[in-house]
Protein backbone atom coordinates (compact mmCIF):
# COMPACT_ATOMS: atom_id res chain seq x y z
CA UNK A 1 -15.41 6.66 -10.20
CA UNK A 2 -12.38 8.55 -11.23
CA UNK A 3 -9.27 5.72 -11.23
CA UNK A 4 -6.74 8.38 -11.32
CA UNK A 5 -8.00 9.83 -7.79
CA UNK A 6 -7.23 6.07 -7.08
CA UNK A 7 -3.91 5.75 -7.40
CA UNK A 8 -1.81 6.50 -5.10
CA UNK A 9 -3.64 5.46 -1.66
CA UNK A 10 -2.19 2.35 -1.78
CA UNK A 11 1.03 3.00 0.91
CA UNK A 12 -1.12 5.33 3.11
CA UNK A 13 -2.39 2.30 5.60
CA UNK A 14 1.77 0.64 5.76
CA UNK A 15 2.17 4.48 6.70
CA UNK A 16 -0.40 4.29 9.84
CA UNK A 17 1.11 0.82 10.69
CA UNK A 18 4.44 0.83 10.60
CA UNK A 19 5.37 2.91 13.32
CA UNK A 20 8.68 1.10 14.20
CA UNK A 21 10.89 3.67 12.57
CA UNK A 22 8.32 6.90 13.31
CA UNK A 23 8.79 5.96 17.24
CA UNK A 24 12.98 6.78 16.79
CA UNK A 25 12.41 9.76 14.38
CA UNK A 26 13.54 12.80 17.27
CA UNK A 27 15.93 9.96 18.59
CA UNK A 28 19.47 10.86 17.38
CA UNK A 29 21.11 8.89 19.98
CA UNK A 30 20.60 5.50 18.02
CA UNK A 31 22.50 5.31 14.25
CA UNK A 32 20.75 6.45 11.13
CA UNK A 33 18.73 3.40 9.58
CA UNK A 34 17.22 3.18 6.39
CA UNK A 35 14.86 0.27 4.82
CA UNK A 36 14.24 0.77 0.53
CA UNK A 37 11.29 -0.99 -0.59
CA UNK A 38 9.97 -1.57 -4.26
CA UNK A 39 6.63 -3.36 -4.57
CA UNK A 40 4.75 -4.02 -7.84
CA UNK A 41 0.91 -3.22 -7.32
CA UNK A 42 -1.44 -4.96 -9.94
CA UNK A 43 -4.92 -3.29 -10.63
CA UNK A 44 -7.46 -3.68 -13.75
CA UNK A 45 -6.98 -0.20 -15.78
CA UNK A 46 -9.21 0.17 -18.71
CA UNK A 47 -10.51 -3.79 -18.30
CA UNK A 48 -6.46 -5.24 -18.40
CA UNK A 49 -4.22 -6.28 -16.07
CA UNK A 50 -1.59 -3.97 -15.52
CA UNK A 51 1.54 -3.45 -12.89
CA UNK A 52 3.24 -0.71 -11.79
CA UNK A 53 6.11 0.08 -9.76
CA UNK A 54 5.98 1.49 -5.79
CA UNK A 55 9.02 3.26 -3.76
CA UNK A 56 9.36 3.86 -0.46
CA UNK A 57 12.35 4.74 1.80
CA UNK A 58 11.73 4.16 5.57
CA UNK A 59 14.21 6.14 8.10
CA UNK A 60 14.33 6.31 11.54
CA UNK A 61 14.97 9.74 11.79
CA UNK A 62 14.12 12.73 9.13
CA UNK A 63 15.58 12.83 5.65
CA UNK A 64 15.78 15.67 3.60
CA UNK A 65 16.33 13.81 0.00
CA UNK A 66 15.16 9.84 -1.28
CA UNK A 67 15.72 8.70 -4.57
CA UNK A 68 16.10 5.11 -6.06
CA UNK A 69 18.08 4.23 -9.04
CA UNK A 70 16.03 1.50 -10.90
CA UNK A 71 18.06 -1.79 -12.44
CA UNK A 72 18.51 0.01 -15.94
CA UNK A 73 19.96 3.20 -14.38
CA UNK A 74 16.67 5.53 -14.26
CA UNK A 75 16.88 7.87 -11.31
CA UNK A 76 13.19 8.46 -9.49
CA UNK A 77 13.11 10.94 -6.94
CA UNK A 78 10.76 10.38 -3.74
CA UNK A 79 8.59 12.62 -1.72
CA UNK A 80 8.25 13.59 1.40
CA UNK A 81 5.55 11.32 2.91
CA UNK A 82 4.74 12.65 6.34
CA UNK A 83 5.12 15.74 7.70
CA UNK A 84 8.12 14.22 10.11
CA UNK A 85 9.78 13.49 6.94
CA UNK A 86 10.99 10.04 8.01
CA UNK A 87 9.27 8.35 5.08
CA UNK A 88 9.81 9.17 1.03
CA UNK A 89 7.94 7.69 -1.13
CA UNK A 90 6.51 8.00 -5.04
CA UNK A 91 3.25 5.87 -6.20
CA UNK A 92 2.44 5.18 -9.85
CA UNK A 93 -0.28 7.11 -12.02
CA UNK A 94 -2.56 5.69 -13.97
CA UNK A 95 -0.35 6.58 -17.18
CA UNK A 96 2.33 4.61 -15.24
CA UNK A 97 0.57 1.47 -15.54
CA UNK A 98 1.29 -0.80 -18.28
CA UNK A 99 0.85 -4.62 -19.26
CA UNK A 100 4.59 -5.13 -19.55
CA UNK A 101 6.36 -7.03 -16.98
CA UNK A 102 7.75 -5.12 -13.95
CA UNK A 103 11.28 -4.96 -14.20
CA UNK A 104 13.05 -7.18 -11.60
CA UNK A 105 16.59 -6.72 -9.92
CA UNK A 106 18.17 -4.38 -7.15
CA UNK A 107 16.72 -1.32 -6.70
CA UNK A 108 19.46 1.56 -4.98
CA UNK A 109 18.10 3.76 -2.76
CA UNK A 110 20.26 7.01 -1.67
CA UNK A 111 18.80 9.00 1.26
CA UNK A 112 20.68 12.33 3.06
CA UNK A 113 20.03 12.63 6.86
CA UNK A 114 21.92 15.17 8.09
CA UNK A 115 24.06 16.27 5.54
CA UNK A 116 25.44 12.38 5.42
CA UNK A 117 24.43 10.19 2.18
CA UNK A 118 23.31 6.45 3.19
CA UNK A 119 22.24 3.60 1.18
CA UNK A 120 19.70 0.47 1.03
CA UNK A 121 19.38 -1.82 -1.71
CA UNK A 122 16.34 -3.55 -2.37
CA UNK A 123 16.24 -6.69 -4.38
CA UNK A 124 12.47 -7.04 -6.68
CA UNK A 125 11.38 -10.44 -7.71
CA UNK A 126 8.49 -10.74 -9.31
CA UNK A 127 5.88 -13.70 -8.81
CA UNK A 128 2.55 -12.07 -10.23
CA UNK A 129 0.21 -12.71 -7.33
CA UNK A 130 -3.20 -13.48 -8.50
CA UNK A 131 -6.22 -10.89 -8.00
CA UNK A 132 -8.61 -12.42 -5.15
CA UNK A 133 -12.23 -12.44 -6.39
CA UNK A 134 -14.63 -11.08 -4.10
CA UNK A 135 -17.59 -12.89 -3.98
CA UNK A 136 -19.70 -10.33 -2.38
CA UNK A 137 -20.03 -7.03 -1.14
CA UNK A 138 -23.08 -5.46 0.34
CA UNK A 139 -24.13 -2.88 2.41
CA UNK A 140 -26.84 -2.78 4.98
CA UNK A 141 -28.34 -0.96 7.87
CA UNK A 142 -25.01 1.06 7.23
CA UNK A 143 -22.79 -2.07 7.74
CA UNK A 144 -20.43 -3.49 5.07
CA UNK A 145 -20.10 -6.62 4.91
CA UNK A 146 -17.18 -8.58 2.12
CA UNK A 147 -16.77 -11.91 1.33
CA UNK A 148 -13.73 -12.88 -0.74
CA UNK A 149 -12.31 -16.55 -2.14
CA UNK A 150 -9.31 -17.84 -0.74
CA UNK A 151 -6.28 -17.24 -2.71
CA UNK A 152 -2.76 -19.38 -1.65
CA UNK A 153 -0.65 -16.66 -3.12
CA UNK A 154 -1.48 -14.08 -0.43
CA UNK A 155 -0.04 -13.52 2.72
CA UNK A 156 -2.38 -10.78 4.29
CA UNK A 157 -5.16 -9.06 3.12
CA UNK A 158 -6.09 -5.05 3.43
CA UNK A 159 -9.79 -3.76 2.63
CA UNK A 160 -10.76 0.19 2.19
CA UNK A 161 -13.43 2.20 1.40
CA UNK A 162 -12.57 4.63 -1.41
CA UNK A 163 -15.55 7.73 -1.39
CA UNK A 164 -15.91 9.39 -5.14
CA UNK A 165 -13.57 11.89 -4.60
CA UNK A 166 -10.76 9.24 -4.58
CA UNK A 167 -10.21 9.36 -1.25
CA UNK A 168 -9.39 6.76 1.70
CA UNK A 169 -13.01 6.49 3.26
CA UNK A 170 -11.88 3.44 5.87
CA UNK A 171 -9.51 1.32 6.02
CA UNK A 172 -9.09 -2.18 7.60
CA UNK A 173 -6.47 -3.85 10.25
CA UNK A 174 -4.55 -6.04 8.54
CA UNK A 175 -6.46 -9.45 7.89
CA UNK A 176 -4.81 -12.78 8.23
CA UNK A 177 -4.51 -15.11 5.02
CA UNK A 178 -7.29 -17.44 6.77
CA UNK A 179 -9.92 -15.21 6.53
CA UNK A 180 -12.29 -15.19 3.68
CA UNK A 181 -15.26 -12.09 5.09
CA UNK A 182 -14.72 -9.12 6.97
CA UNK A 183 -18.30 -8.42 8.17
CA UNK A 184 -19.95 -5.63 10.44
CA UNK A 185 -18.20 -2.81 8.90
CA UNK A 186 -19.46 0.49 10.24
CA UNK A 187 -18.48 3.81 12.06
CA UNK A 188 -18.02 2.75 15.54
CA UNK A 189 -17.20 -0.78 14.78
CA UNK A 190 -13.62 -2.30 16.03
CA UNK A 191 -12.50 -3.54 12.32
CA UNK A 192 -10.03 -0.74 11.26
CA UNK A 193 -9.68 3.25 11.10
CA UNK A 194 -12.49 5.36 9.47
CA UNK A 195 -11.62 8.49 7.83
CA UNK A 196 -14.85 10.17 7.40
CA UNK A 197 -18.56 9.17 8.42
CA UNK A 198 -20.08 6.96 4.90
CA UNK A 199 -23.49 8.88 3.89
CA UNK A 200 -26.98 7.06 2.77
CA UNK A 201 -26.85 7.17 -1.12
CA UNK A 202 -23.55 7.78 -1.83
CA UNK A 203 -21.53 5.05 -3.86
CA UNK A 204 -18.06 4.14 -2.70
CA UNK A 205 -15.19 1.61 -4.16
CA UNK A 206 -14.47 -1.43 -2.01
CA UNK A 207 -10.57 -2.44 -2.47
CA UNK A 208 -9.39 -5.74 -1.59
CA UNK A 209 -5.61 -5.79 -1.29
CA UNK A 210 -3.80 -8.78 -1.45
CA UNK A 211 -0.33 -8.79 -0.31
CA UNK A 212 2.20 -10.96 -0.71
CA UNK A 213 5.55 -10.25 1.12
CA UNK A 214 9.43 -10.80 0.26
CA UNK A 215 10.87 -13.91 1.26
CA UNK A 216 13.15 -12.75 4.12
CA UNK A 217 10.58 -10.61 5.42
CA UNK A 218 9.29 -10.89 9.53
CA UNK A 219 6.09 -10.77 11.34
CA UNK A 220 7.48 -7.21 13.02
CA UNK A 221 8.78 -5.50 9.81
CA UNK A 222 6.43 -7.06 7.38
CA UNK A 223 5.15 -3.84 6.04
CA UNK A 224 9.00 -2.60 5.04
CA UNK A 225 9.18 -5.25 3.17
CA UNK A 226 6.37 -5.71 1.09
CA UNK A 227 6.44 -7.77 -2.89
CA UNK A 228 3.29 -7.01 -4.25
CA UNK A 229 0.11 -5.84 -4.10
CA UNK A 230 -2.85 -7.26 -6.26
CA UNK A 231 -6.01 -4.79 -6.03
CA UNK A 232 -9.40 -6.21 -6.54
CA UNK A 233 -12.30 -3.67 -6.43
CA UNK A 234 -16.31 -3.63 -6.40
CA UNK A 235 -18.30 -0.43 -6.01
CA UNK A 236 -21.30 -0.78 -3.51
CA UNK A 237 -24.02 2.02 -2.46
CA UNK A 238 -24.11 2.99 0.90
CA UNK A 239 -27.31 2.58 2.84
């Protein structure tokens, strides 16, 4: 499977989920909010561990400009995200990936609502959450089912589906820290959002995610505020 159709999926389920800001986003009676976030996703490229860097800029109301200004003065310009344009964001690719440390420290986001130029800083320490090793993952009478060890760094986990065009297949609720299988995973089922119906024979990518969250962050604006993301991945035939 291609990696490069890979990358980049990784915000799209924080973009179904966090709907706090998309509620407000015709809503000019309430001020102009914005929430920066920089996350560090880790994912095996080429058999080694590598990070790169993720943006996003959450508003409550459309922008038409994002860009962050990294810790040694690089300006990175966002895109639009959703067609409402409350949300900016850029994901790595592949060639973005490297084995160096990410670079930690504030992170200045600019946004322009209306003609007016706001700000959010965003502060990226770096911890280096550990992959989680699935144990299993099989397929049968068109159900997934994915067992995973327990890992004390994370604080949620995320599963999808990726089909072999590098695209989001299904994708799973968010999972609390204290589960270790996600089992019974089929079109129709009640464990996340499907994206397209799985066919006999073909071969998809299972992605664990395992998050880990900034320090200050709450259980209602979790996903604005997200650390980093360590991607674990086993490819399973569908049947």
């Amino acid at each position: 499977m291609d990696t490069m159709m890979k990358i980049g999926k990784t915000l799209t389920f924080f973009l179904i989920v966090a709907g706090f800001f998309a509620c407000n986003d015709d809503d000019n009676s309430v001020p102009f909010e914005v929430i920066g976030d920089v996350f560090v996703i880790k994912r095996t490229v080429d058999n080694e561990e590598k990070f790169a860097h993720s943006y996003v800029a959450w508003g409550n109301q459309p922008m038409s400009h994002a860009e962050v200004t990294t810790p040694g003065g690089a300006n990175i310009t966002l895109d639009p995200a959703n067609e409402i344009l409350n949300t900016y964001a850029k994901e790595p690719s592949l060639n973005e990936y490297s084995t160096s440390a990410p670079v930690e420290g504030n992170y200045q986001f600019l946004v322009i609502n209306e003609d007016i130029t706001h700000q959010s800083v965003d502060l990226l320490d770096f911890d280096n959450i550990a992959f989680t090793t699935i144990t299993s993952a099989e397929v049968s009478n068109q159900q997934l089912a994915v067992h995973w060890e327990t890992n004390d760094n994370a604080e949620a986990y995320l599963i999808r589906l990726i089909n072999e065009a590098g695209e989001i297949a299904f994708i799973s609720q968010t999972l609390p820290v204290q589960m270790t299988s996600l089992q019974e995973i089929g079109v129709g089922t009640a464990s996340g959002s499907w994206q397209e119906t799985p066919e006999i024979g073909n071969v998809y990518n299972v992605e664990l995610l395992s998050v880990r969250f900034e320090d200050d962050a709450v259980s209602n604006d979790a996903a604005y505020h997200i650390q980093e993301i360590a991607v674990t991945e086993q490819e399973v035939t569908w049947q």
